[in-house]
N, C-alpha and C. Protein backbone atom coordinates (compact mmCIF):
# COMPACT_ATOMS: atom_id res chain seq x y z
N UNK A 1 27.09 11.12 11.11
CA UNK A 1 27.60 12.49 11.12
C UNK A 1 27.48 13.08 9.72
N UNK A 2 27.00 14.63 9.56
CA UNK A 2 26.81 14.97 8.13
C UNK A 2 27.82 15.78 7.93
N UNK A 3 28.21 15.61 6.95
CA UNK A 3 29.60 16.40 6.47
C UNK A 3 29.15 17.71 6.03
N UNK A 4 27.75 18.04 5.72
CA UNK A 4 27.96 19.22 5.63
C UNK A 4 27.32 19.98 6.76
N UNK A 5 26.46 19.45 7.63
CA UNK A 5 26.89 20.27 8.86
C UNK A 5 28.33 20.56 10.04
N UNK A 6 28.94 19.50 9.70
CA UNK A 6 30.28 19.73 10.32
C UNK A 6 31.01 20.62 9.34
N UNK A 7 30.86 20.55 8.22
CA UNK A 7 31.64 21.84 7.32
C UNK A 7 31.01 23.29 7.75
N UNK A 8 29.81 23.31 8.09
CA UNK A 8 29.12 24.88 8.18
C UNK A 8 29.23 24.88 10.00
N UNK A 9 29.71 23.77 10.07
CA UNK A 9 30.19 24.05 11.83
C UNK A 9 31.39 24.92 12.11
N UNK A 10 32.41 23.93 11.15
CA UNK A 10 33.81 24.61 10.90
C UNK A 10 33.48 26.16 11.00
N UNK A 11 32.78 25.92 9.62
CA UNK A 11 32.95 27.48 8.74
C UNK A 11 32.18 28.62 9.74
N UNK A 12 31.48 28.35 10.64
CA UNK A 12 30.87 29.24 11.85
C UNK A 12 31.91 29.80 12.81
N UNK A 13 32.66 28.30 13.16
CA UNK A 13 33.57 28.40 14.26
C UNK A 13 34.62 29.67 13.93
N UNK A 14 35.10 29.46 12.04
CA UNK A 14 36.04 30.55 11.95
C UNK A 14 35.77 31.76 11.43
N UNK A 15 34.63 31.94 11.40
CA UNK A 15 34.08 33.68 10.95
C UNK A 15 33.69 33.85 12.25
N UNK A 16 33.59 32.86 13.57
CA UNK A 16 33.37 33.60 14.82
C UNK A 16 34.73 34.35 15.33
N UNK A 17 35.69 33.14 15.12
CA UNK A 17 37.58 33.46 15.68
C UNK A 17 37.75 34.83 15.09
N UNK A 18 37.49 35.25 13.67
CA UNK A 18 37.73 35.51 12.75
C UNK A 18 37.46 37.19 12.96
N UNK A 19 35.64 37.38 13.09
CA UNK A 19 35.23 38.57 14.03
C UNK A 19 35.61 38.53 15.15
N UNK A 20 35.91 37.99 16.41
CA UNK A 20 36.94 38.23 17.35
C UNK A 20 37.88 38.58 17.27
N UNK A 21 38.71 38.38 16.40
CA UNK A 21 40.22 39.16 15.76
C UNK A 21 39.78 40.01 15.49
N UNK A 22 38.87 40.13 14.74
CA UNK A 22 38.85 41.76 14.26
C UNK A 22 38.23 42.67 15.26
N UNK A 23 37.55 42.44 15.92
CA UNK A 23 37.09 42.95 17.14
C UNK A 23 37.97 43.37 18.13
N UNK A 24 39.21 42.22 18.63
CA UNK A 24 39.93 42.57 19.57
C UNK A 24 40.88 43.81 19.12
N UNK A 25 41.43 43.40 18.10
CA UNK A 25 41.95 44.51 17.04
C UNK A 25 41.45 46.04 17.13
N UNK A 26 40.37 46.24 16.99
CA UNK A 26 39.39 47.45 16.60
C UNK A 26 39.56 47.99 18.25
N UNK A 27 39.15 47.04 19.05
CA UNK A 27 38.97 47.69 20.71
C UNK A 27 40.49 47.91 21.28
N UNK A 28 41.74 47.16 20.83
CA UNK A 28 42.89 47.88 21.07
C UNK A 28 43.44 49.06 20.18
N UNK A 29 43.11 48.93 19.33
CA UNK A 29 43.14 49.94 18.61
C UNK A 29 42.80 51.56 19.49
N UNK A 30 41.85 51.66 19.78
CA UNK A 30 40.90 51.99 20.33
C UNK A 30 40.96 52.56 21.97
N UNK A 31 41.80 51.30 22.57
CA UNK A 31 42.44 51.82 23.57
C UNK A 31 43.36 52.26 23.69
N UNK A 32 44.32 52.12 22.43
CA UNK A 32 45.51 52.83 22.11
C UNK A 32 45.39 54.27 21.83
N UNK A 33 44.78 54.79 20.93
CA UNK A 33 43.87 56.15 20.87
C UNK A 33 43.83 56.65 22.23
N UNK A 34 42.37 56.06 22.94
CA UNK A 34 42.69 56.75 24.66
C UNK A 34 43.56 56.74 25.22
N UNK A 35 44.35 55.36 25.53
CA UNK A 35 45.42 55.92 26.40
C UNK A 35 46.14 57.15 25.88
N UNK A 36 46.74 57.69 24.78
CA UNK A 36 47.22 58.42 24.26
C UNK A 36 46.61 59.98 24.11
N UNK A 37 45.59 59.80 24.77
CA UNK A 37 45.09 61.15 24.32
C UNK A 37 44.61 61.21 26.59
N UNK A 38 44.47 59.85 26.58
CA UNK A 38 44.97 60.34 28.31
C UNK A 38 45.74 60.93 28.95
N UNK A 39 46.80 60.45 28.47
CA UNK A 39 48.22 60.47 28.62
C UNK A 39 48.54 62.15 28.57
N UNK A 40 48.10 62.49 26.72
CA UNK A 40 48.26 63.85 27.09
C UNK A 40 47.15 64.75 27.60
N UNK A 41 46.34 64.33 28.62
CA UNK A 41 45.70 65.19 29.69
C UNK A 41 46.16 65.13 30.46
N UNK A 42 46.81 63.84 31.43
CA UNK A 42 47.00 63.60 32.73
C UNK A 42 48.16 64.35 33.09
C-alpha cells in the first residue's frame, strides 16, 4: 500500500465532501430565495 496514494485518496475524498457542502449550501440557499419569492406570488 503507498502512503502517498492513500494520502491523495484521503485528500480527494475531502475536497469532494467538502464541494458537496458547499454545493448543498449554495442550492439551499437558493431554494430559500425561491421559496420566498414564491411565497410572495402565490
Amino acid at each position: 500500500m503507498h502512503t502517498t496514494g492513500a494520502a491523495q485518496f484521503v485528500r480527494g475524498v475531502r475536497v469532494k465532501l467538502a464541494g458537496d457542502a458547499v454545493g448543498r449550501g449554495i442550492l439551499r440557499a437558493m431554494r430559500m430565495i425561491d421559496g420566498s419569492s414564491d411565497n410572495r406570488y402565490h
